[in-house]
PDB file of N, CA and C in Angstrom:
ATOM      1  N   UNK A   1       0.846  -1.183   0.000  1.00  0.00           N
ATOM      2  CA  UNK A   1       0.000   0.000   0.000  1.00  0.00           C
ATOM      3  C   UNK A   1       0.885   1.239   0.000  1.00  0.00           C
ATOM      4  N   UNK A   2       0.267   2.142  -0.579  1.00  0.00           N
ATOM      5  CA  UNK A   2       1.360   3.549  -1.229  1.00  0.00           C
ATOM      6  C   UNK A   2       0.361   4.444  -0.388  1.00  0.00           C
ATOM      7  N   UNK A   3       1.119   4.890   0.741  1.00  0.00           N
ATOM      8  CA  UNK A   3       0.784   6.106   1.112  1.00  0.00           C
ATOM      9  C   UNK A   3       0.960   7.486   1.140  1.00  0.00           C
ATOM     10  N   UNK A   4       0.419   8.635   0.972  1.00  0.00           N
ATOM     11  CA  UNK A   4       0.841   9.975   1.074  1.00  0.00           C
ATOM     12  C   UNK A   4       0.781  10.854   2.042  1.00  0.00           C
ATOM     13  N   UNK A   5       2.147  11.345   2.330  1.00  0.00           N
ATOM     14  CA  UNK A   5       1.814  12.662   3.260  1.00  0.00           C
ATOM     15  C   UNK A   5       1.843  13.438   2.609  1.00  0.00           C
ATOM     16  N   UNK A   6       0.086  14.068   3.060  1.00  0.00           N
ATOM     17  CA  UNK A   6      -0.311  15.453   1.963  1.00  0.00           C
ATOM     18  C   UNK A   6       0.476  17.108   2.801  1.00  0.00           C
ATOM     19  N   UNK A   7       0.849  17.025   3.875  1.00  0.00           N
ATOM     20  CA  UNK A   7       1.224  17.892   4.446  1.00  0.00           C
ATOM     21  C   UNK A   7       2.862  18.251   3.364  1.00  0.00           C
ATOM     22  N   UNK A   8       4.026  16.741   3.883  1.00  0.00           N
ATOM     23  CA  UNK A   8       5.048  17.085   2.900  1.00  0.00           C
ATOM     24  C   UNK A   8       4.516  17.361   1.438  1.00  0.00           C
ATOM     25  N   UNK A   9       3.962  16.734   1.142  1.00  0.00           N
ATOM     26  CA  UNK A   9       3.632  16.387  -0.317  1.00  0.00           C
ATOM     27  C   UNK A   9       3.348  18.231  -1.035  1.00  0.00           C
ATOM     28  N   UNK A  10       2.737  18.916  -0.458  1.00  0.00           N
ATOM     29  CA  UNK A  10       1.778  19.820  -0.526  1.00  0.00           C
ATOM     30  C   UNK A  10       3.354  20.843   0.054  1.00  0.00           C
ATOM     31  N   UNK A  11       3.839  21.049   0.506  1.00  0.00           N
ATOM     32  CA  UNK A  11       5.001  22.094   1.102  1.00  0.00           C
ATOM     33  C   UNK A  11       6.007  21.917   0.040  1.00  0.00           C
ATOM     34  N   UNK A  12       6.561  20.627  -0.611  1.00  0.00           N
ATOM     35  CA  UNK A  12       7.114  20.323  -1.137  1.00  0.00           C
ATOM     36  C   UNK A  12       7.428  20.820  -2.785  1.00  0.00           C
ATOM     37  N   UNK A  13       5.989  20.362  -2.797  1.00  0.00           N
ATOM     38  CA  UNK A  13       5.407  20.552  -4.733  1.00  0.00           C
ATOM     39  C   UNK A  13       5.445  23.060  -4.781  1.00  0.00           C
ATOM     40  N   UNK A  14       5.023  23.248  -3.237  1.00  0.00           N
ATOM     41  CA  UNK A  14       4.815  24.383  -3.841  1.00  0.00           C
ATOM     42  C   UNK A  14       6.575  25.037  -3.328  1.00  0.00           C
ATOM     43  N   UNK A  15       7.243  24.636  -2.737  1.00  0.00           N
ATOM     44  CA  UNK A  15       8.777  24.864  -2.294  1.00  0.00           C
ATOM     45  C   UNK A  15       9.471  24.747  -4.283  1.00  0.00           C
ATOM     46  N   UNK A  16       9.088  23.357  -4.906  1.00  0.00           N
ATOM     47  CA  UNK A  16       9.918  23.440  -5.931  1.00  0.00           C
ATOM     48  C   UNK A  16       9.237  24.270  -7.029  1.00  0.00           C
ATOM     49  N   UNK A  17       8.119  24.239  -6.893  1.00  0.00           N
ATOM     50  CA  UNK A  17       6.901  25.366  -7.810  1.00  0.00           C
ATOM     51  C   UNK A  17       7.285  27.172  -7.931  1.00  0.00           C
ATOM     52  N   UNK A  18       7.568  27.165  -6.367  1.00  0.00           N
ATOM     53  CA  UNK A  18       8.179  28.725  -6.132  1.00  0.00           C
ATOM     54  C   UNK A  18       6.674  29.372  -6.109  1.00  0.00           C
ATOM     55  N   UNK A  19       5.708  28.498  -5.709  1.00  0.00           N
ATOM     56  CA  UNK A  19       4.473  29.195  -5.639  1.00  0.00           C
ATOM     57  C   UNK A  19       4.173  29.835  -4.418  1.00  0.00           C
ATOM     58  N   UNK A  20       3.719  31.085  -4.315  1.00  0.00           N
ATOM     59  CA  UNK A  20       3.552  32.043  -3.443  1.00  0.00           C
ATOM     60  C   UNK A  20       2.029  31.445  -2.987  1.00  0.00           C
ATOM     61  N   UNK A  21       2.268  31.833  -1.454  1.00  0.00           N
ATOM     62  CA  UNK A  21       1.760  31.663  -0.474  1.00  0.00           C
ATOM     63  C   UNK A  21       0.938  32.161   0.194  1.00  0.00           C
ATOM     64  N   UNK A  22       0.153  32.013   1.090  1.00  0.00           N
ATOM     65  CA  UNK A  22      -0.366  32.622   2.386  1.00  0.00           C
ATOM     66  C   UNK A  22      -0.709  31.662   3.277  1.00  0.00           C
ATOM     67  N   UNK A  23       0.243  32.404   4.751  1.00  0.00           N
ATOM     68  CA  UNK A  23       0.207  31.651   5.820  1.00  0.00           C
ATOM     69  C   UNK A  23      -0.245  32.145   6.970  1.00  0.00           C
ATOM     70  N   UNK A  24      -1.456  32.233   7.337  1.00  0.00           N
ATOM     71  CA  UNK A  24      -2.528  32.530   8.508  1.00  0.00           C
ATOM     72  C   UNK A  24      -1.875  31.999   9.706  1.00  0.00           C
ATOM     73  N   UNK A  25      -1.728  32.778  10.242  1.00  0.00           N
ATOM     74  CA  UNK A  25      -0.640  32.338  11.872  1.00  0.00           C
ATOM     75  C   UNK A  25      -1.935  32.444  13.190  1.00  0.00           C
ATOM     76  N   UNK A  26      -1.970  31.561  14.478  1.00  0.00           N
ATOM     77  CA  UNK A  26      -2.540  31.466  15.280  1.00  0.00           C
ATOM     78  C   UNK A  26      -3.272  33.107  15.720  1.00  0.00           C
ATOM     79  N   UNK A  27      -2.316  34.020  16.163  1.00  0.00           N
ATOM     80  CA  UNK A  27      -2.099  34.839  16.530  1.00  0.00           C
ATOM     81  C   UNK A  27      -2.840  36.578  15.565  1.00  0.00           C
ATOM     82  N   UNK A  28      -3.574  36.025  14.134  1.00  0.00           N
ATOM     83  CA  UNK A  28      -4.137  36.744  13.357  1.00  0.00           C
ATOM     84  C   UNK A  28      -2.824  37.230  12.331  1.00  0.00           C
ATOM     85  N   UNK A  29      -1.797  37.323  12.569  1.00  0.00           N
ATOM     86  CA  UNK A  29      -1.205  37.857  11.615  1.00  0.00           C
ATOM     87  C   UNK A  29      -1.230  36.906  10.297  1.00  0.00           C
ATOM     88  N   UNK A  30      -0.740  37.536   9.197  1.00  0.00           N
ATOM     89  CA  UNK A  30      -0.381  36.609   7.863  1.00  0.00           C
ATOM     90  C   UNK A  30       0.828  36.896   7.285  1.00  0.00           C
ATOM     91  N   UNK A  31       1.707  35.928   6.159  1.00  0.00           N
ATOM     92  CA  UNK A  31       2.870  36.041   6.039  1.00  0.00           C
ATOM     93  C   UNK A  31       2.464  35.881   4.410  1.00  0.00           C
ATOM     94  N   UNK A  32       3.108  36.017   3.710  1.00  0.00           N
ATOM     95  CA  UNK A  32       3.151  35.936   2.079  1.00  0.00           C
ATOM     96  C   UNK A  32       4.546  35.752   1.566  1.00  0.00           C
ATOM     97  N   UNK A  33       4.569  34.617   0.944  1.00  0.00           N
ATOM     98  CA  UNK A  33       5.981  34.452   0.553  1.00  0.00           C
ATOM     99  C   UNK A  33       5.929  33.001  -0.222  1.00  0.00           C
ATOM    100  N   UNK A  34       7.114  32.711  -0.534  1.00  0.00           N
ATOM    101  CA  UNK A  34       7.380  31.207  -1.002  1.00  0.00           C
ATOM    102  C   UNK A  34       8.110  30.465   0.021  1.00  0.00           C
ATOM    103  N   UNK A  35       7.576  29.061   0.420  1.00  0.00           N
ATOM    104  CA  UNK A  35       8.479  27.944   1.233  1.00  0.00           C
ATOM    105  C   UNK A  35       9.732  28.020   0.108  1.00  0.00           C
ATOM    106  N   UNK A  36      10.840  28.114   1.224  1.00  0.00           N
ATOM    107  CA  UNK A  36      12.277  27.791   0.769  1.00  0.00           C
ATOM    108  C   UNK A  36      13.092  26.635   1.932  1.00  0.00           C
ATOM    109  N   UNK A  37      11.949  25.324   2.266  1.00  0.00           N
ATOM    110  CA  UNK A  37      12.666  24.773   3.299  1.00  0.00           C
ATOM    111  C   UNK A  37      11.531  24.295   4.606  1.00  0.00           C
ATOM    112  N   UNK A  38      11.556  23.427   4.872  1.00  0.00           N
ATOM    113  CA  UNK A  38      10.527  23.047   6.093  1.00  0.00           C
ATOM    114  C   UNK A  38      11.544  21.258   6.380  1.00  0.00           C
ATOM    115  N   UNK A  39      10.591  21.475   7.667  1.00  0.00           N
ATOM    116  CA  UNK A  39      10.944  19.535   8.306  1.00  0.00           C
ATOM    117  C   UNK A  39       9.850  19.969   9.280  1.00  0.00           C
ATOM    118  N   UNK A  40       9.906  18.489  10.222  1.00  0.00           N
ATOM    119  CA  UNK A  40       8.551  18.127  10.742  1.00  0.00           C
ATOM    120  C   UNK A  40       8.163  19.380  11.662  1.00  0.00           C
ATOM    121  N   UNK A  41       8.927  20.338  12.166  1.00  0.00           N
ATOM    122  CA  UNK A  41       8.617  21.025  13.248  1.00  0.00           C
ATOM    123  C   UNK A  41       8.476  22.969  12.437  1.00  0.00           C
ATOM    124  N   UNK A  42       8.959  23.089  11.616  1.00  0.00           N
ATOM    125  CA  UNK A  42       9.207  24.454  11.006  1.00  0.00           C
ATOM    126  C   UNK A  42       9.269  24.750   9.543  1.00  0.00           C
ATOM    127  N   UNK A  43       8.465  25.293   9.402  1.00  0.00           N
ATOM    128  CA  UNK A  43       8.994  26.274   7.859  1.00  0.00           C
ATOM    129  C   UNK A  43       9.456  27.175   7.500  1.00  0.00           C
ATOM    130  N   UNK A  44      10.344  27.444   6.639  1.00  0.00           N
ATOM    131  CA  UNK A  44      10.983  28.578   6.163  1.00  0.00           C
ATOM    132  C   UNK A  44      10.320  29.369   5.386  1.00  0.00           C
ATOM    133  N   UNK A  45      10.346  30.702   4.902  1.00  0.00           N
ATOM    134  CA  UNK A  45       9.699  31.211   3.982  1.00  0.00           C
ATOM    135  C   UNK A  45      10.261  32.301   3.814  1.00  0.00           C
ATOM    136  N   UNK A  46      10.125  32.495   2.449  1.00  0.00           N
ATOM    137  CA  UNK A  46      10.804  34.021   1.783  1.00  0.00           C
ATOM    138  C   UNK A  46       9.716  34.498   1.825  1.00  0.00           C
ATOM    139  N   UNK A  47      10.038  36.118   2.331  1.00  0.00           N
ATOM    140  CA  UNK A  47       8.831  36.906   2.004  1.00  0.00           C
ATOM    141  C   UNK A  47       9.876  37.933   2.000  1.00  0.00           C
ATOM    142  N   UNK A  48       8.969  39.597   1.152  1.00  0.00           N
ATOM    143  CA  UNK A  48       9.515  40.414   1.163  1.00  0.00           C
ATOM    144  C   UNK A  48      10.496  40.962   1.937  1.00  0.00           C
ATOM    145  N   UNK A  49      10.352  40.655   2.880  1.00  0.00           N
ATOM    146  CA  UNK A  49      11.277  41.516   4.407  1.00  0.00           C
ATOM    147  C   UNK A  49      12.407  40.603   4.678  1.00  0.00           C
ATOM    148  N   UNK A  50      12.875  39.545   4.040  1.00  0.00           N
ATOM    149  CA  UNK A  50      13.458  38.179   4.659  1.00  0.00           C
ATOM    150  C   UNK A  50      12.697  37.116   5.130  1.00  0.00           C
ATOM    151  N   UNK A  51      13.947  36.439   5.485  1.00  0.00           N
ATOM    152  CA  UNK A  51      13.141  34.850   6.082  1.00  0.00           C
ATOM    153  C   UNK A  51      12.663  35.396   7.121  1.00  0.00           C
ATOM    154  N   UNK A  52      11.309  34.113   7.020  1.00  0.00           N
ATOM    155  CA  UNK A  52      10.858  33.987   8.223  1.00  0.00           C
ATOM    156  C   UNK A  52      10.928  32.319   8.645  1.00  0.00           C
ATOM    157  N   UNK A  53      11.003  32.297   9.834  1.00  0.00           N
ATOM    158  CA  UNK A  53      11.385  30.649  10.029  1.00  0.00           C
ATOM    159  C   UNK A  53       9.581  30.573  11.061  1.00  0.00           C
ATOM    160  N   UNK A  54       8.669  29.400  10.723  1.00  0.00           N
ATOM    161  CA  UNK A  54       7.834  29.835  11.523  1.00  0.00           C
ATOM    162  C   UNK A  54       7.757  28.384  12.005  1.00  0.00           C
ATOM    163  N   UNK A  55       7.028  28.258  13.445  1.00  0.00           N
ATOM    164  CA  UNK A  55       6.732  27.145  13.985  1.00  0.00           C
ATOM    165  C   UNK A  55       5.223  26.549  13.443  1.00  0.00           C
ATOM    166  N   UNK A  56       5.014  25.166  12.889  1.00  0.00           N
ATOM    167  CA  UNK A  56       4.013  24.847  12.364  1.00  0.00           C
ATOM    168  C   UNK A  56       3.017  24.734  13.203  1.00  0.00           C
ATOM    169  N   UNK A  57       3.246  24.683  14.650  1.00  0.00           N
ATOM    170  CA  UNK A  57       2.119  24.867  15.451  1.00  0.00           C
ATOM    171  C   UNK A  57       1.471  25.936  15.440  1.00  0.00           C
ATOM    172  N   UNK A  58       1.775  27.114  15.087  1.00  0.00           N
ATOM    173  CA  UNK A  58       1.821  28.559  15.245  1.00  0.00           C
ATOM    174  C   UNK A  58       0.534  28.888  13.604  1.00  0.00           C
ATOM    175  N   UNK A  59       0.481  27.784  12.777  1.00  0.00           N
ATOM    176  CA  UNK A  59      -0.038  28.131  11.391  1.00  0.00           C
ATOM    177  C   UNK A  59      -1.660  27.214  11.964  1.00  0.00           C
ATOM    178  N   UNK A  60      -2.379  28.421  11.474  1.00  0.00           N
ATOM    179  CA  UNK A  60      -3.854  27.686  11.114  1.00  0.00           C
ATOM    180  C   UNK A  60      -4.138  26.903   9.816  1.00  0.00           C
ATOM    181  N   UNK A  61      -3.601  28.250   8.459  1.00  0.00           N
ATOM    182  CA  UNK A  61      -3.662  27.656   7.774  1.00  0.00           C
ATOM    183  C   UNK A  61      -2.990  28.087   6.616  1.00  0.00           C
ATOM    184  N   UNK A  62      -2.669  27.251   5.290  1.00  0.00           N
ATOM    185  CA  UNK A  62      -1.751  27.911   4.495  1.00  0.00           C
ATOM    186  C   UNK A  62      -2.861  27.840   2.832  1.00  0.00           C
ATOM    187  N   UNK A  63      -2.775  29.089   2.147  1.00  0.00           N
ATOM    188  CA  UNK A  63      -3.805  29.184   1.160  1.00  0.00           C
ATOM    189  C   UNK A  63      -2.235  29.344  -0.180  1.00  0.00           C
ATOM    190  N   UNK A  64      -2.809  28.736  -1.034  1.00  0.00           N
ATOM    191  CA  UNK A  64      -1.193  28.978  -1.893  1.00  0.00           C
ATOM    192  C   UNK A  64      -2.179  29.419  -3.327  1.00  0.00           C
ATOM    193  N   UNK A  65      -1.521  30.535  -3.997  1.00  0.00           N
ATOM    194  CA  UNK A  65      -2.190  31.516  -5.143  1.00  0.00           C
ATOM    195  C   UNK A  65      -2.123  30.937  -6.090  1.00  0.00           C
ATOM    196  N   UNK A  66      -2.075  29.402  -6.125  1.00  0.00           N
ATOM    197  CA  UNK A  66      -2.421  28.724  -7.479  1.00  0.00           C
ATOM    198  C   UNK A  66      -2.365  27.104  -7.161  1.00  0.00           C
ATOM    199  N   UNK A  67      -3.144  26.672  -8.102  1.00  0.00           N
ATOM    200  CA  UNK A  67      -3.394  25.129  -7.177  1.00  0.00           C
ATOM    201  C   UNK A  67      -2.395  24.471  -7.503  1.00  0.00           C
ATOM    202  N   UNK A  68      -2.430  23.477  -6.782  1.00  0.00           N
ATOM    203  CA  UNK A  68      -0.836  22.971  -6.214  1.00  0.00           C
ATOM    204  C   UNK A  68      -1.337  20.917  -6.249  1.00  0.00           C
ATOM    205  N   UNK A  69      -0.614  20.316  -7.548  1.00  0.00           N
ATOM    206  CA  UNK A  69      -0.669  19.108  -7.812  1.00  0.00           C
ATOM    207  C   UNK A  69      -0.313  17.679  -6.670  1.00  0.00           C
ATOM    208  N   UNK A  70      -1.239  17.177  -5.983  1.00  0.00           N
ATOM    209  CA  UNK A  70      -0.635  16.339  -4.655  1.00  0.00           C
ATOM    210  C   UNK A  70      -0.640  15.080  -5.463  1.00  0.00           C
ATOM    211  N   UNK A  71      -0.626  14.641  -6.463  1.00  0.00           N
ATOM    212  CA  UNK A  71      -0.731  13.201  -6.580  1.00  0.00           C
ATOM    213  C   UNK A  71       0.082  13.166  -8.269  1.00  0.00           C
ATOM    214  N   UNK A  72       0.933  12.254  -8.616  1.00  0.00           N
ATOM    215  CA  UNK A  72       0.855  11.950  -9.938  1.00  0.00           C
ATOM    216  C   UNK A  72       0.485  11.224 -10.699  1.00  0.00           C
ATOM    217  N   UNK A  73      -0.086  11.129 -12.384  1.00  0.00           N
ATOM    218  CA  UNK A  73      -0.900  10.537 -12.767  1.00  0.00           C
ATOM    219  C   UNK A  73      -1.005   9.504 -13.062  1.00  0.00           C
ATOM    220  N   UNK A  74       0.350   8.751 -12.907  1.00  0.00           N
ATOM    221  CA  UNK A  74      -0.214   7.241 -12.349  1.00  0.00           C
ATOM    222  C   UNK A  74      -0.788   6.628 -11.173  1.00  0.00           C
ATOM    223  N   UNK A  75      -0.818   7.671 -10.280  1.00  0.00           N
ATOM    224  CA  UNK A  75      -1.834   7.117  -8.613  1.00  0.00           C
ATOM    225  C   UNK A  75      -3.185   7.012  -9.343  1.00  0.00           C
TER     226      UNK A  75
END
């Protein structure tokens, strides 16, 4: 059985995509940028101002400005 993690899967595809982002943080703020980098506990992200390194606990949710392919077409 072939399983997917849609979390990597999904950080991954838009990290090599260079697809811009939005990342809704606990706390109300939002970040806009491209993933340049994540593992199980943190993501990286370019945004205008510099990196930001954020804790994934800290994210509600992440909206990305163009849809983003989780499966390939032989699944």
């Amino acid at each position: 059985m072939n399983t997917i993690n849609l979390q990597d899967t999904f950080l991954n595809n838009v990290r090599k995509e260079k697809i811009s982002i939005t990342v809704f943080l606990n706390n109300g703020f939002k970040l806009i940028g491209t993933v340049t980098g994540f593992d199980n506990y943190v993501i990286l992200i370019q945004t205008d101002k510099g990196q930001q390194l954020v804790y994934k606990h800290a994210i509600t949710s992440i909206m990305p400005f163009k849809y983003v392919k989780l499966h390939s077409a032989e699944e």
